[in-house]
C-alpha atoms as a PDB file:
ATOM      1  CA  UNK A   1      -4.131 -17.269 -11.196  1.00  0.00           C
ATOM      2  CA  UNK A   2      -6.958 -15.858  -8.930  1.00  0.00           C
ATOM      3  CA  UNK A   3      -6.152 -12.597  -9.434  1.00  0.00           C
ATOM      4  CA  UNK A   4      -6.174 -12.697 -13.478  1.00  0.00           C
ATOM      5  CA  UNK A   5      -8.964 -14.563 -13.308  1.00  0.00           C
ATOM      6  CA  UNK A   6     -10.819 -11.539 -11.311  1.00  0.00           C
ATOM      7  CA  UNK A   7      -9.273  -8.876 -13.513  1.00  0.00           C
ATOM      8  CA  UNK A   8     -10.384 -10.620 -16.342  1.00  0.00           C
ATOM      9  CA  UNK A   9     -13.498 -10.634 -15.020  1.00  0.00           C
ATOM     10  CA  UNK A  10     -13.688  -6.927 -14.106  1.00  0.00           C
ATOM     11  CA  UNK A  11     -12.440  -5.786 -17.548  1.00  0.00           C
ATOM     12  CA  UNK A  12     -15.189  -7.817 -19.657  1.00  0.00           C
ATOM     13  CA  UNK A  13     -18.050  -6.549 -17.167  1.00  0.00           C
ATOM     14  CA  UNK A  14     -16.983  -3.160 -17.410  1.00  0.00           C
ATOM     15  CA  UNK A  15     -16.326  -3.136 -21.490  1.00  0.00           C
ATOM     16  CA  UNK A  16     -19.734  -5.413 -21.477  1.00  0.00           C
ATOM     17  CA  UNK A  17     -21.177  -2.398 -19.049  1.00  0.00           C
ATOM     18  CA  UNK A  18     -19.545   0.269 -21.406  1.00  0.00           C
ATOM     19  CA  UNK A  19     -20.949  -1.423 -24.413  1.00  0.00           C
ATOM     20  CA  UNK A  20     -24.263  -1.772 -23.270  1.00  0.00           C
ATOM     21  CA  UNK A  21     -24.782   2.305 -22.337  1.00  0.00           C
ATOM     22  CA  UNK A  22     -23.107   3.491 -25.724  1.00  0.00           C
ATOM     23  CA  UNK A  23     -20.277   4.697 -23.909  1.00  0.00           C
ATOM     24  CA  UNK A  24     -17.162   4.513 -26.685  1.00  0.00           C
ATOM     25  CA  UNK A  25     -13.807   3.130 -25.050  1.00  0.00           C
ATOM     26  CA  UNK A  26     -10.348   1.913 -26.487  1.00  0.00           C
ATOM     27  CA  UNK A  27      -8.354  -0.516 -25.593  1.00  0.00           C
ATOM     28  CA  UNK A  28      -8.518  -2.220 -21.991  1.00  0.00           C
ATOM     29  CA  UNK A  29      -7.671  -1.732 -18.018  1.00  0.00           C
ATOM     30  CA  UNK A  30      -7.101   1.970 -17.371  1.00  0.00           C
ATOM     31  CA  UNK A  31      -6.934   2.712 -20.932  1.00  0.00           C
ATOM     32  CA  UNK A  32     -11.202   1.999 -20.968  1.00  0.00           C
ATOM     33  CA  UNK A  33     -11.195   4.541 -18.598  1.00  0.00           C
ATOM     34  CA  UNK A  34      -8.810   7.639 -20.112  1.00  0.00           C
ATOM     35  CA  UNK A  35     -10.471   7.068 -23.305  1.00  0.00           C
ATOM     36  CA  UNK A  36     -14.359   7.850 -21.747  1.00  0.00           C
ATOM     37  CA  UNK A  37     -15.486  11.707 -22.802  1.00  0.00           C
ATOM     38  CA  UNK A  38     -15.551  14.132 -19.936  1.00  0.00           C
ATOM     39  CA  UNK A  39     -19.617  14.440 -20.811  1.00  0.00           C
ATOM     40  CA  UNK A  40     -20.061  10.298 -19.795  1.00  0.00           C
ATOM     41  CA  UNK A  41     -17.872  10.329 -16.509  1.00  0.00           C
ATOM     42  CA  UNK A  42     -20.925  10.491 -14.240  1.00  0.00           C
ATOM     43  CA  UNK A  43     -22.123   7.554 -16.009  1.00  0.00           C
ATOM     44  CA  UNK A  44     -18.883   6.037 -15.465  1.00  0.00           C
ATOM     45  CA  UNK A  45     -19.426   5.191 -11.359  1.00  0.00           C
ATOM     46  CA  UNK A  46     -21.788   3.542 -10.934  1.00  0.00           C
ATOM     47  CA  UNK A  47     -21.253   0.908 -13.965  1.00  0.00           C
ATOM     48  CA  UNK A  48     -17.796   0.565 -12.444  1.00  0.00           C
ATOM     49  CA  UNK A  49     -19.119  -0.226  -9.245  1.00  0.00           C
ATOM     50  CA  UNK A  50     -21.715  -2.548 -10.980  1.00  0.00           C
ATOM     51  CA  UNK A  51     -17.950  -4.392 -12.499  1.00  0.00           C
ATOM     52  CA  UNK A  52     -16.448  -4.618  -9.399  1.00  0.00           C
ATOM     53  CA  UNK A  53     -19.642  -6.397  -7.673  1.00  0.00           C
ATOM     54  CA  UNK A  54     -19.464  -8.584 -10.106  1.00  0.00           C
ATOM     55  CA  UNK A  55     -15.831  -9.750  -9.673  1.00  0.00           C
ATOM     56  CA  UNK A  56     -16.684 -10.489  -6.614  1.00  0.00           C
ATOM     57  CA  UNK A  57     -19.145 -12.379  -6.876  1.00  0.00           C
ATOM     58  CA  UNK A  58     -16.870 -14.490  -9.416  1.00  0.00           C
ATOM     59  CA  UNK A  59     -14.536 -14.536  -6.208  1.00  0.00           C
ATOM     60  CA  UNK A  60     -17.366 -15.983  -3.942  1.00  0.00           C
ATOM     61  CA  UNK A  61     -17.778 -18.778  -6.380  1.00  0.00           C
ATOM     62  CA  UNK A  62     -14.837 -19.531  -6.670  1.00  0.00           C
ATOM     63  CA  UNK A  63     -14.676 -20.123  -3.140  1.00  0.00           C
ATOM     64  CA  UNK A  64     -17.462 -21.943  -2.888  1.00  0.00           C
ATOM     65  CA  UNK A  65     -16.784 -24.376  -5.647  1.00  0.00           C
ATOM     66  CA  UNK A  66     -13.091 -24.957  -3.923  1.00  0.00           C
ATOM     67  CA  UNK A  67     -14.755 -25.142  -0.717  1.00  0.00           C
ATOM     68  CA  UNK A  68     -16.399 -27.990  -1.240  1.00  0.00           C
ATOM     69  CA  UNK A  69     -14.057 -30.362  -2.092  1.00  0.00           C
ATOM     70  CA  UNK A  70     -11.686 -29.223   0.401  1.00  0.00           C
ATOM     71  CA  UNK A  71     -14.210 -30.605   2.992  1.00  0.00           C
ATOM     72  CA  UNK A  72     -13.296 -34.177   1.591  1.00  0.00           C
ATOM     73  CA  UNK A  73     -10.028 -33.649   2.375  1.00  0.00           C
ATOM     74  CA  UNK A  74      -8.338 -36.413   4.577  1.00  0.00           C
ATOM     75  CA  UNK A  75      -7.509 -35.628   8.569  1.00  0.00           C
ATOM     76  CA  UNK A  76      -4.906 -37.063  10.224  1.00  0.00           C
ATOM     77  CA  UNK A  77      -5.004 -36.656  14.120  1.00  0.00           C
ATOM     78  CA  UNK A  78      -2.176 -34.804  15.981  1.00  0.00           C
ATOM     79  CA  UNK A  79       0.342 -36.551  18.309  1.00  0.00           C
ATOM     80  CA  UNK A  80      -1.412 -34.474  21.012  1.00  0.00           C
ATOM     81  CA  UNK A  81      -4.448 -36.274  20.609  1.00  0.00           C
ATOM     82  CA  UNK A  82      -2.547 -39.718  21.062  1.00  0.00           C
ATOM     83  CA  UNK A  83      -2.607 -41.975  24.083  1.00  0.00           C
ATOM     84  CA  UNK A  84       1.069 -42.755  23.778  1.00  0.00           C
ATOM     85  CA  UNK A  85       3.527 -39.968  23.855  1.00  0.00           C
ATOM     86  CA  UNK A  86       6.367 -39.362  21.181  1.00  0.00           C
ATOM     87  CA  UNK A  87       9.424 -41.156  21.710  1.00  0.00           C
ATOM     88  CA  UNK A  88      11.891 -38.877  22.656  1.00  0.00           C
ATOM     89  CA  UNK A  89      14.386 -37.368  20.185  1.00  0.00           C
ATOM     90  CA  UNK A  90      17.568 -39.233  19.324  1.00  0.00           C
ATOM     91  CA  UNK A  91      16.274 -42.728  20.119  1.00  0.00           C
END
């Protein structure tokens, strides 16, 4: 689900990005791409590096809005950290 969620994000910041510079495109994914005119490829770079920052930044907040709660997690202590050893096995 992370993953399509970061795709999804790269394809509507690149059609946004695409959009925005009058640069036609068709469809979606690599499609956007094949579809640019020879004449707008140097264009093309640099607003696809602009999509990718952007996805991951998306993936950085995503972290840090799971990180969070997973500091609220419960701990349990390990049997090494126990005064009494384990019983031993088959008793």
């Amino acid at each position: 689900m992370g993953s399509a969620l970061l795709v999804t994000a790269l394809t509507q910041r690149l059609t946004h990005e695409l959009n925005a510079h009058r640069i036609p495109s068709s469809g979606g994914g690599t499609d956007q791409i094949g579809s640019v005119p020879p004449e707008a490829m140097p264009v093309i770079g640099p607003l696809l590096a602009d999509a990718f920052g952007y996805a991951f930044w998306v993936a950085f907040a995503l972290t840090a809005v799971i990180f969070v709660p997973a500091m609220f997690l419960p701990r349990h202590r390990s049997r090494d950290a126990d005064a009494t050893p384990a019983p031993p096995a088959g008793i």
